[in-house]
N, C-alpha and C. Protein backbone atom coordinates (compact mmCIF):
# COMPACT_ATOMS: atom_id res chain seq x y z
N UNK A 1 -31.64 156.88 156.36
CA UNK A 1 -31.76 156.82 154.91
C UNK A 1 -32.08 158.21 154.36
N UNK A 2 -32.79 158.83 154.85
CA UNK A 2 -33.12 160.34 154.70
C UNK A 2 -31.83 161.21 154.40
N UNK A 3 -30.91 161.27 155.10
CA UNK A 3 -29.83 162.02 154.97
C UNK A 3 -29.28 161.40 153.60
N UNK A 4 -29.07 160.36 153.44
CA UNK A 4 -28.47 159.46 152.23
C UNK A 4 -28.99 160.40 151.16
N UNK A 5 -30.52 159.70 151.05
CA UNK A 5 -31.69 160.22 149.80
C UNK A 5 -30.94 161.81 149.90
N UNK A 6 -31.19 162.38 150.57
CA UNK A 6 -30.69 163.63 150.63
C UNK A 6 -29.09 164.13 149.60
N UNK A 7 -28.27 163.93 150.28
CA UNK A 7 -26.78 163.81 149.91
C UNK A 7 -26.74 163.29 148.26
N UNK A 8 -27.63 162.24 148.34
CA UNK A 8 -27.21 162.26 146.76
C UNK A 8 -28.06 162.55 145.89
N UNK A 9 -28.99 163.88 145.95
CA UNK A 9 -30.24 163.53 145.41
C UNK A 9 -31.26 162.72 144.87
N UNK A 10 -31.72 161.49 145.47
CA UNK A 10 -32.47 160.72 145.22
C UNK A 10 -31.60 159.69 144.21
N UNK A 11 -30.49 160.58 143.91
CA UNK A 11 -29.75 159.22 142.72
C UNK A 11 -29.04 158.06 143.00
N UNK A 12 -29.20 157.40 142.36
CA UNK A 12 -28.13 156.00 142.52
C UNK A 12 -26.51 156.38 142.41
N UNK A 13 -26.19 156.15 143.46
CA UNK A 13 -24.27 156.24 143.20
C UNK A 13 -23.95 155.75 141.93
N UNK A 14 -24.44 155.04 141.55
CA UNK A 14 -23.98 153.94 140.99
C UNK A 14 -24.21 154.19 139.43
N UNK A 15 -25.67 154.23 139.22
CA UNK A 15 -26.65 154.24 137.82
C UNK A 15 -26.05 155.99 137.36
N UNK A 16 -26.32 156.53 138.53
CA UNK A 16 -26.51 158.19 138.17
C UNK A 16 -27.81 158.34 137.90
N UNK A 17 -28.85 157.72 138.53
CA UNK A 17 -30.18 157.56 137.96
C UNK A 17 -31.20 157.93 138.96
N UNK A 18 -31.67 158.74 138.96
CA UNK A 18 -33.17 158.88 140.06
C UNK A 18 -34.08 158.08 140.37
N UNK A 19 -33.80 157.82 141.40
CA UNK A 19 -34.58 156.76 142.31
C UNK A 19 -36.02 157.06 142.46
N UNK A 20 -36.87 156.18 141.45
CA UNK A 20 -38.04 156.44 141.48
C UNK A 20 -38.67 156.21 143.04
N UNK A 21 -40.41 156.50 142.84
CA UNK A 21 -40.67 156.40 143.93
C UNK A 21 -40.71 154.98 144.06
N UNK A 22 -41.08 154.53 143.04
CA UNK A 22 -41.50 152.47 142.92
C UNK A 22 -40.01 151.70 143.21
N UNK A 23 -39.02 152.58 142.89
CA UNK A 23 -37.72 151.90 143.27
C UNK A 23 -37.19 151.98 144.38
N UNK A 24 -36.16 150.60 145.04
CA UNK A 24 -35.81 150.80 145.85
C UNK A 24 -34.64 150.96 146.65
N UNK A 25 -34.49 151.92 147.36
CA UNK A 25 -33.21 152.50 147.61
C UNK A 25 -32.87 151.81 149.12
N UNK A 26 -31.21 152.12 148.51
CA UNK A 26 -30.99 150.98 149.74
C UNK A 26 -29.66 151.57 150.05
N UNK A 27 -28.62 151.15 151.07
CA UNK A 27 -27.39 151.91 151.84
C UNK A 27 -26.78 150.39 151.04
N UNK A 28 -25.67 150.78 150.26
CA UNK A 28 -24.31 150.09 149.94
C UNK A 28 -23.24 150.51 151.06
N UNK A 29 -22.60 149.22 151.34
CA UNK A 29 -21.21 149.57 152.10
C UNK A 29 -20.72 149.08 150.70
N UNK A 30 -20.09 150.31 150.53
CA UNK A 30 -19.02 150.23 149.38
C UNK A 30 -17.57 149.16 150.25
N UNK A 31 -17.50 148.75 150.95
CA UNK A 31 -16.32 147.97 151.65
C UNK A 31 -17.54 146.98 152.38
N UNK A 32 -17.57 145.84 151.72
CA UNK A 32 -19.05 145.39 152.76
C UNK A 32 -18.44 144.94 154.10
N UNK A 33 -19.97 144.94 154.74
CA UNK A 33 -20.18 144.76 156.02
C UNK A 33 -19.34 143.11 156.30
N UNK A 34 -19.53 142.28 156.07
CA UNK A 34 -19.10 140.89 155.90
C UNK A 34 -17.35 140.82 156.22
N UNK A 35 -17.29 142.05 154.80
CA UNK A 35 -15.47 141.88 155.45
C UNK A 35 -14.83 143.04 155.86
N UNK A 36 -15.55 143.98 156.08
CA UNK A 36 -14.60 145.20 156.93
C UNK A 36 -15.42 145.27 158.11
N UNK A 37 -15.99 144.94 159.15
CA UNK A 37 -17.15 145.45 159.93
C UNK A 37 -16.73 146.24 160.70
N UNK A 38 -15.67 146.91 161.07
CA UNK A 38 -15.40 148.01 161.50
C UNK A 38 -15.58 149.08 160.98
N UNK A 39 -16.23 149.21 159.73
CA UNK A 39 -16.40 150.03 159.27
C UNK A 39 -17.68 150.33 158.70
N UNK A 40 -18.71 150.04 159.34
CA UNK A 40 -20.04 149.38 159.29
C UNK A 40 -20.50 150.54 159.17
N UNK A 41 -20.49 150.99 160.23
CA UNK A 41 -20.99 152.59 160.67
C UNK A 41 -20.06 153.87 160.11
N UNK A 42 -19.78 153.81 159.07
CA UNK A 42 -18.55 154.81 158.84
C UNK A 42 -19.63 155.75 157.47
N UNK A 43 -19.86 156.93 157.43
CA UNK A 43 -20.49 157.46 156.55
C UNK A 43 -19.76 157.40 155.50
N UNK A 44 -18.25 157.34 155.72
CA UNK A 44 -17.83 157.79 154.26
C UNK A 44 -17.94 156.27 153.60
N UNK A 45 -18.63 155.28 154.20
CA UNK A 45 -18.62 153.89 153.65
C UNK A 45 -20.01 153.54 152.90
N UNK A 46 -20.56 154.89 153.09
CA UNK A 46 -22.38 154.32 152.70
C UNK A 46 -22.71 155.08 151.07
N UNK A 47 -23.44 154.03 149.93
CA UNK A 47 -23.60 155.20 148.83
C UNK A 47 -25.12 154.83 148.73
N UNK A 48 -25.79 155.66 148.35
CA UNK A 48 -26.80 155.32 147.97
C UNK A 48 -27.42 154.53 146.56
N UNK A 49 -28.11 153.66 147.10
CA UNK A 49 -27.79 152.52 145.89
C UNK A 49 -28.78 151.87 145.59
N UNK A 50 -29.43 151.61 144.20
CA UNK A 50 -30.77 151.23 143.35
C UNK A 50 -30.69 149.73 144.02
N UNK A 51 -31.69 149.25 144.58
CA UNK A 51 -31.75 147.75 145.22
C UNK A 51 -31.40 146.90 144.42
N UNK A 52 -31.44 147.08 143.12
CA UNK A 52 -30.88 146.13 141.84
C UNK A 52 -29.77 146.04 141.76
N UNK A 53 -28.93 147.20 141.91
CA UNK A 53 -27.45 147.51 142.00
C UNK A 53 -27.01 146.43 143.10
N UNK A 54 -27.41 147.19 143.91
CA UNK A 54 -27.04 146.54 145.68
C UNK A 54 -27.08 145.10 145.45
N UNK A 55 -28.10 144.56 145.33
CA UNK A 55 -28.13 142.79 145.42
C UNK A 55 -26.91 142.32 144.44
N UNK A 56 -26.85 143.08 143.13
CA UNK A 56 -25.93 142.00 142.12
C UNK A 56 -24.60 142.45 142.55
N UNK A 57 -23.97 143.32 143.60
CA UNK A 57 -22.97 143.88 144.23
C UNK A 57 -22.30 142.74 145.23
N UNK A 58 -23.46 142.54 146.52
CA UNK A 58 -23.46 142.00 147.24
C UNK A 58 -21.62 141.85 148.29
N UNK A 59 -21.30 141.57 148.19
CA UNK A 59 -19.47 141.30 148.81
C UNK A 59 -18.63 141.68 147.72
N UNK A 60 -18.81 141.76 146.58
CA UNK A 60 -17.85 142.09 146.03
C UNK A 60 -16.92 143.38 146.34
N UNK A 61 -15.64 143.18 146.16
CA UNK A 61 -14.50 144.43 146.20
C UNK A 61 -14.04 144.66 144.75
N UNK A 62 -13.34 145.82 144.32
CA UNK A 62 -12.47 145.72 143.50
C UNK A 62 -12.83 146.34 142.46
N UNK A 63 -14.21 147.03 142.91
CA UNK A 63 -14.94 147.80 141.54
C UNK A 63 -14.60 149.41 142.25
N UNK A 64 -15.23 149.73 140.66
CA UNK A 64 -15.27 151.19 140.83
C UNK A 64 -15.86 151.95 142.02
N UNK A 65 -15.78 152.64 142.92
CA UNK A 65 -16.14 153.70 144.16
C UNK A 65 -16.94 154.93 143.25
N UNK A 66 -17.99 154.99 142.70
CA UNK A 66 -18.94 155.85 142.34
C UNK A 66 -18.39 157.49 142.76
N UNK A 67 -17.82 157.74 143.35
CA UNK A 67 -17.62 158.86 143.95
C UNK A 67 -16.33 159.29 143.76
N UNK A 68 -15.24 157.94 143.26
CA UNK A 68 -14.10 158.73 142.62
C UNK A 68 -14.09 158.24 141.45
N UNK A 69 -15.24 158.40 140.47
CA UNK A 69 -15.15 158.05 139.20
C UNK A 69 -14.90 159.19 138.75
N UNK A 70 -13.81 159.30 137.33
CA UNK A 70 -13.50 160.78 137.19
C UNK A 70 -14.63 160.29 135.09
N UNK A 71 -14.49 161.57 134.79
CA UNK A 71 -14.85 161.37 133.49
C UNK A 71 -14.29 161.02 132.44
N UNK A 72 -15.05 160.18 131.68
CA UNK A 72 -14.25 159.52 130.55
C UNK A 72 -13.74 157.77 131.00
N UNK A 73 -14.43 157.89 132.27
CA UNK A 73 -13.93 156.19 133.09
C UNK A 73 -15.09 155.62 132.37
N UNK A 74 -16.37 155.72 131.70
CA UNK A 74 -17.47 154.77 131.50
C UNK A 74 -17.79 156.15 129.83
N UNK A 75 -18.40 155.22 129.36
CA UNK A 75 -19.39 155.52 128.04
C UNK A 75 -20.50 155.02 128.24
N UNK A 76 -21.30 155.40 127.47
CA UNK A 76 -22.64 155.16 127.01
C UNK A 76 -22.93 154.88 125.45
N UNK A 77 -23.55 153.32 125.67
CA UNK A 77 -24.05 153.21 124.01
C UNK A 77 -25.72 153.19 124.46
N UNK A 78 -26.07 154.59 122.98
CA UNK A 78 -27.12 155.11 123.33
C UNK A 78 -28.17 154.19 122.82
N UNK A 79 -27.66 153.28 121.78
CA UNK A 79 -28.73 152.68 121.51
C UNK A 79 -29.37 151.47 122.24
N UNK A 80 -28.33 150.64 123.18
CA UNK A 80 -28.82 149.60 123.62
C UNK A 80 -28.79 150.25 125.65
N UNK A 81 -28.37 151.52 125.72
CA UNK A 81 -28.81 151.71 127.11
C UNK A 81 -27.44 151.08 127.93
N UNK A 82 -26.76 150.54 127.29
CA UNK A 82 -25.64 149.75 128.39
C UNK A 82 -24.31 150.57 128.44
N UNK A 83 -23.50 150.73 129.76
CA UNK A 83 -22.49 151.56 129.95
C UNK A 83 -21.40 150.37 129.77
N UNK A 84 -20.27 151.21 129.09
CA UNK A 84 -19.36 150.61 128.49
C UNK A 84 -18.11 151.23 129.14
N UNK A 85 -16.81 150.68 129.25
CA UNK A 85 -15.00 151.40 129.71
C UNK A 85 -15.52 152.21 128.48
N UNK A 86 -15.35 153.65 129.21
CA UNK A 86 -14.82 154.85 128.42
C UNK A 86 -12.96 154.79 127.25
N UNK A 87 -13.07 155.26 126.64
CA UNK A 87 -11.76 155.28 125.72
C UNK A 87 -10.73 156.26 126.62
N UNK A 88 -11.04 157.58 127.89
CA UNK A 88 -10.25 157.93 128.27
C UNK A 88 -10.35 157.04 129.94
N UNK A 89 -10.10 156.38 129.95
CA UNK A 89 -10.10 155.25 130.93
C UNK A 89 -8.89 155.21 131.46
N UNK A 90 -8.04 155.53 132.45
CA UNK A 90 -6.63 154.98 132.34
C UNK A 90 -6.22 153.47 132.81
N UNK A 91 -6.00 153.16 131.73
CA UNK A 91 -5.20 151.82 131.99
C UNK A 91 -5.19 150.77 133.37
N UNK A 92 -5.05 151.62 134.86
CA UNK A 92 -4.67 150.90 135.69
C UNK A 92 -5.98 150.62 136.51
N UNK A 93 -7.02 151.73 135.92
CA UNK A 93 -8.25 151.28 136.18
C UNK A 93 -9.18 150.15 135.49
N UNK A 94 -9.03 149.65 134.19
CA UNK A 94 -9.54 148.47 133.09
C UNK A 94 -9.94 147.67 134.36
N UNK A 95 -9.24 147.37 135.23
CA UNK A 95 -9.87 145.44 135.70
C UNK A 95 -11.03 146.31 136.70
N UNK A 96 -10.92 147.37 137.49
CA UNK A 96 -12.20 147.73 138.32
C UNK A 96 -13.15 148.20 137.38
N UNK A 97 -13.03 148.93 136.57
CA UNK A 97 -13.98 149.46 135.42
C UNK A 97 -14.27 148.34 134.84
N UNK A 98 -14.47 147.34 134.35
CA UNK A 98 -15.00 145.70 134.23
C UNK A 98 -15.58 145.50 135.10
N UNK A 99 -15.03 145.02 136.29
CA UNK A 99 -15.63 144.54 137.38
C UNK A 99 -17.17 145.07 137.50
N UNK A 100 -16.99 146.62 136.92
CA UNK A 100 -17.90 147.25 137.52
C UNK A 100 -19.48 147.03 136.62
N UNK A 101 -18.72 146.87 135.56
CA UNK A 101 -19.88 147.18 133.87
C UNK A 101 -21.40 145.83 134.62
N UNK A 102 -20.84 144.73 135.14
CA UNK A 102 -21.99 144.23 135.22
C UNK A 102 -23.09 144.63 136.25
N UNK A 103 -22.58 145.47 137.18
CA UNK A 103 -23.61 145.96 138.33
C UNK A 103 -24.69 147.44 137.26
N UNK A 104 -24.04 147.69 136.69
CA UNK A 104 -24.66 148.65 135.66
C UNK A 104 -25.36 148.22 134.48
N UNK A 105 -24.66 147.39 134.26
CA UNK A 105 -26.04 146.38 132.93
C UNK A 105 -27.09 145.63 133.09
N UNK A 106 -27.65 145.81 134.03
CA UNK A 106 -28.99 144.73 134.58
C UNK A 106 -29.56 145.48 133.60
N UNK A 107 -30.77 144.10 132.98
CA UNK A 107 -31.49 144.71 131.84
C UNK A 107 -32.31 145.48 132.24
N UNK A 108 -32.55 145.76 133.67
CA UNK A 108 -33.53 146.80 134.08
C UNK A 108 -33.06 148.14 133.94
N UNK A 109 -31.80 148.43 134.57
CA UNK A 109 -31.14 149.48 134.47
C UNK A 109 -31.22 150.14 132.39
N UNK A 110 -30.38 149.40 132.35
CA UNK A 110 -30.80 149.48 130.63
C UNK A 110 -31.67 149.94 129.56
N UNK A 111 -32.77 149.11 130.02
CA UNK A 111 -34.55 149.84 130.00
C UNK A 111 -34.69 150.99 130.44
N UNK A 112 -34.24 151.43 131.61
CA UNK A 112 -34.46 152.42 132.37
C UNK A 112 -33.36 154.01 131.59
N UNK A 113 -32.46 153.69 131.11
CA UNK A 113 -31.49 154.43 130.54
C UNK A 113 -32.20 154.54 129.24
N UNK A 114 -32.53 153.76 128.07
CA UNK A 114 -33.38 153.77 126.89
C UNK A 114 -34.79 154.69 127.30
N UNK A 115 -35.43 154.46 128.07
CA UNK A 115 -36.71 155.11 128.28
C UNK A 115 -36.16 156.52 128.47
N UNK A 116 -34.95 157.03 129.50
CA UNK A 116 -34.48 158.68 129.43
C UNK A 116 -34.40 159.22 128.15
N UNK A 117 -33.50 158.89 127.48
CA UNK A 117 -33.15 158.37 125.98
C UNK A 117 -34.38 158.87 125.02
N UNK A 118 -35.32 158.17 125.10
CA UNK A 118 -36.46 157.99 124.35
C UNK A 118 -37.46 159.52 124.60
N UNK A 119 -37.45 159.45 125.61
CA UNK A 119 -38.43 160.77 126.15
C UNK A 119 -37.76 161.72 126.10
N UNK A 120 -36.38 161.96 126.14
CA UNK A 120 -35.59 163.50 125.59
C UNK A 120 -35.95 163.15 124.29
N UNK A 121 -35.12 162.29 123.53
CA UNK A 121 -35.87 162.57 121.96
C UNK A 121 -37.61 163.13 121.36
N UNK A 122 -38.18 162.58 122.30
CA UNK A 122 -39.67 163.17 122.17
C UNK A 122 -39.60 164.74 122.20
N UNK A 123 -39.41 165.25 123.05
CA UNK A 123 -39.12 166.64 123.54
C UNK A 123 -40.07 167.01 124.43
N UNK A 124 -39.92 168.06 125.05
CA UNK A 124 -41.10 168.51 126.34
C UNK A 124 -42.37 168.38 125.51
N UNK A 125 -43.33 167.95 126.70
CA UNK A 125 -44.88 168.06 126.34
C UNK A 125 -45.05 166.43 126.44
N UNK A 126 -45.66 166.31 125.56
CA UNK A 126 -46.46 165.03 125.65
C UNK A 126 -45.51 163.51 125.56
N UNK A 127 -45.39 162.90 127.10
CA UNK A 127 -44.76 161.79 127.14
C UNK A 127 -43.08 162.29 126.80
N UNK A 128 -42.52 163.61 126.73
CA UNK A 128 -40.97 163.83 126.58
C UNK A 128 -41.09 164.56 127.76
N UNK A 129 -39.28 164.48 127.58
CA UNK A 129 -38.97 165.53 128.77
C UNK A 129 -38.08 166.17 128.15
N UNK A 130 -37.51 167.59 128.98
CA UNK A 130 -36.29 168.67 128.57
C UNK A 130 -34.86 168.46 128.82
N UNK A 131 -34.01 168.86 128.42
CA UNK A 131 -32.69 168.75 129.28
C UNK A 131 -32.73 168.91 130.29
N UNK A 132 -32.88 169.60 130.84
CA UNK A 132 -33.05 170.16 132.27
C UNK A 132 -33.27 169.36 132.96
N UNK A 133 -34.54 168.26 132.93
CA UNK A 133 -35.17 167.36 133.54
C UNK A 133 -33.99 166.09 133.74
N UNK A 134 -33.73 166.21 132.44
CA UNK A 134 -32.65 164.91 132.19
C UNK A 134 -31.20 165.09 133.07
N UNK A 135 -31.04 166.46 132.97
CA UNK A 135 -29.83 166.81 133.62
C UNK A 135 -29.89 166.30 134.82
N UNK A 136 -31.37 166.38 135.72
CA UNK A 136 -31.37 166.00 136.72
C UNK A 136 -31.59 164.57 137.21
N UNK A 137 -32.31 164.11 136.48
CA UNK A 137 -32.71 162.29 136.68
C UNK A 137 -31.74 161.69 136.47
N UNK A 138 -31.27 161.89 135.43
CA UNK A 138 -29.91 161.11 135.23
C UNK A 138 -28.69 161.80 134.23
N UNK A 139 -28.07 162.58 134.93
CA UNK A 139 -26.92 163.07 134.68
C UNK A 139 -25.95 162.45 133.92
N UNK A 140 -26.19 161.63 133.87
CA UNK A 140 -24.70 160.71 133.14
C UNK A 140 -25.24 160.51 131.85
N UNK A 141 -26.27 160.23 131.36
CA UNK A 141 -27.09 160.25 129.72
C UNK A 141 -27.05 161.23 129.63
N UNK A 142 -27.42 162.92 130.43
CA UNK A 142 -27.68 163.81 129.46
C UNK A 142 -25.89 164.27 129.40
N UNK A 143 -24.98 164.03 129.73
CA UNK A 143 -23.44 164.16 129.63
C UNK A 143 -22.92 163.48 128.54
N UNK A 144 -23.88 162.25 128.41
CA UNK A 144 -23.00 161.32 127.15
C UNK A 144 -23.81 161.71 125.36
N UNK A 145 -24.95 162.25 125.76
CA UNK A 145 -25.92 162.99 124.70
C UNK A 145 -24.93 164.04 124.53
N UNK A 146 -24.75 165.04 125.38
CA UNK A 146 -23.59 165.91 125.20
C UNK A 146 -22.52 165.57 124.12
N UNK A 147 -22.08 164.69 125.24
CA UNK A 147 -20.63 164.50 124.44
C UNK A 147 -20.81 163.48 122.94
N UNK A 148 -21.33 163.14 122.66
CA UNK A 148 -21.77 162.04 121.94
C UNK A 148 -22.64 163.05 120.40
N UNK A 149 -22.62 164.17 120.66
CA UNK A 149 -23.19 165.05 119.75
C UNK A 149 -24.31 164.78 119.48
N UNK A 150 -25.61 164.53 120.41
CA UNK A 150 -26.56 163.65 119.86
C UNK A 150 -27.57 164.85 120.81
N UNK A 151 -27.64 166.12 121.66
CA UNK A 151 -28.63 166.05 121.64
C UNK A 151 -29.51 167.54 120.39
N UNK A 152 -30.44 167.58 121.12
CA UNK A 152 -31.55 168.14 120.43
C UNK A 152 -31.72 169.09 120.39
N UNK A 153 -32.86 169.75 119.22
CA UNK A 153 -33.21 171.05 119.24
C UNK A 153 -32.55 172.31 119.74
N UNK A 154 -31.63 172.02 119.28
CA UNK A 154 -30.53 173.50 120.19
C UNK A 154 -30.19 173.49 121.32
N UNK A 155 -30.34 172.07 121.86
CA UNK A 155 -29.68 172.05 123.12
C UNK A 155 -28.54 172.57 123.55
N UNK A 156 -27.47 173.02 124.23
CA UNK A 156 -26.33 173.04 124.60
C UNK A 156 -25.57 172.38 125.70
């Protein structure tokens, strides 16, 4: 698991989200174990993955591979925290990009995306955090703040 935690910096394949210490991280076979088991042991088969993710995953195929998600495949609505099909989405991806939206909308995840959200708007110091910080916990909010023209204080 170490090498995992490692490789993806503490983040969720999945969320793009930093794996707290209270959270728990767990090895996804992106091809599960159940129906490929030859491929059990295959690194390029393992992502690192928020235990919330992982359980509501479970056997499913047919979703998005975290690792060849290109940009513009998912959005962010900032106000309710939930990732949405991006508008530059191509077409032949729609049914895996679905598939995928519900492993990403657990209302925990959600909460967890609103609270990033909330504490960049605060700003550094008391109970906020910086871009910087954000860049790193969860990369995919401070990208959609980006793009979304929403962030702060002279951010860039």
């Amino acid at each position: 698991m170490g090498d995992l935690m490692e490789r993806y910096d503490r983040r969720c394949a999945y969320l793009a989200l930093y794996l707290e210490e209270t959270s728990t991280p767990t090895v996804d076979h992106l091809l599960p174990k159940s129906l490929v088991w030859d491929r059990v042991y295959e690194w390029s088969n393992y992502r690192l993955c928020a235990g919330i993710v992982n359980a509501r995953k479970g056997d499913r195929v047919g979703i998005v591979d975290p690792i060849q998600a290109k940009h513009g495949w998912f959005e962010l609505d900032l106000l309710g925290g939930r990732v949405l099909r991006g508008a530059g989405a191509p077409r032949t991806q729609h049914r895996r990009i679905d598939a995928t939206l519900p492993l990403l909308n657990a209302r925990d995840c959600c909460r967890q995306r609103q609270r990033y959200i909330e504490e960049y708007g605060r700003g550094p110091g008391a109970r906020g955090i910086d871009l910087s910080y954000l860049e790193y916990r969860a990369p995919f909010i401070a990208r959609e703040l980006r793009r979304q023209g929403r962030l702060v204080r002279g951010d860039v």
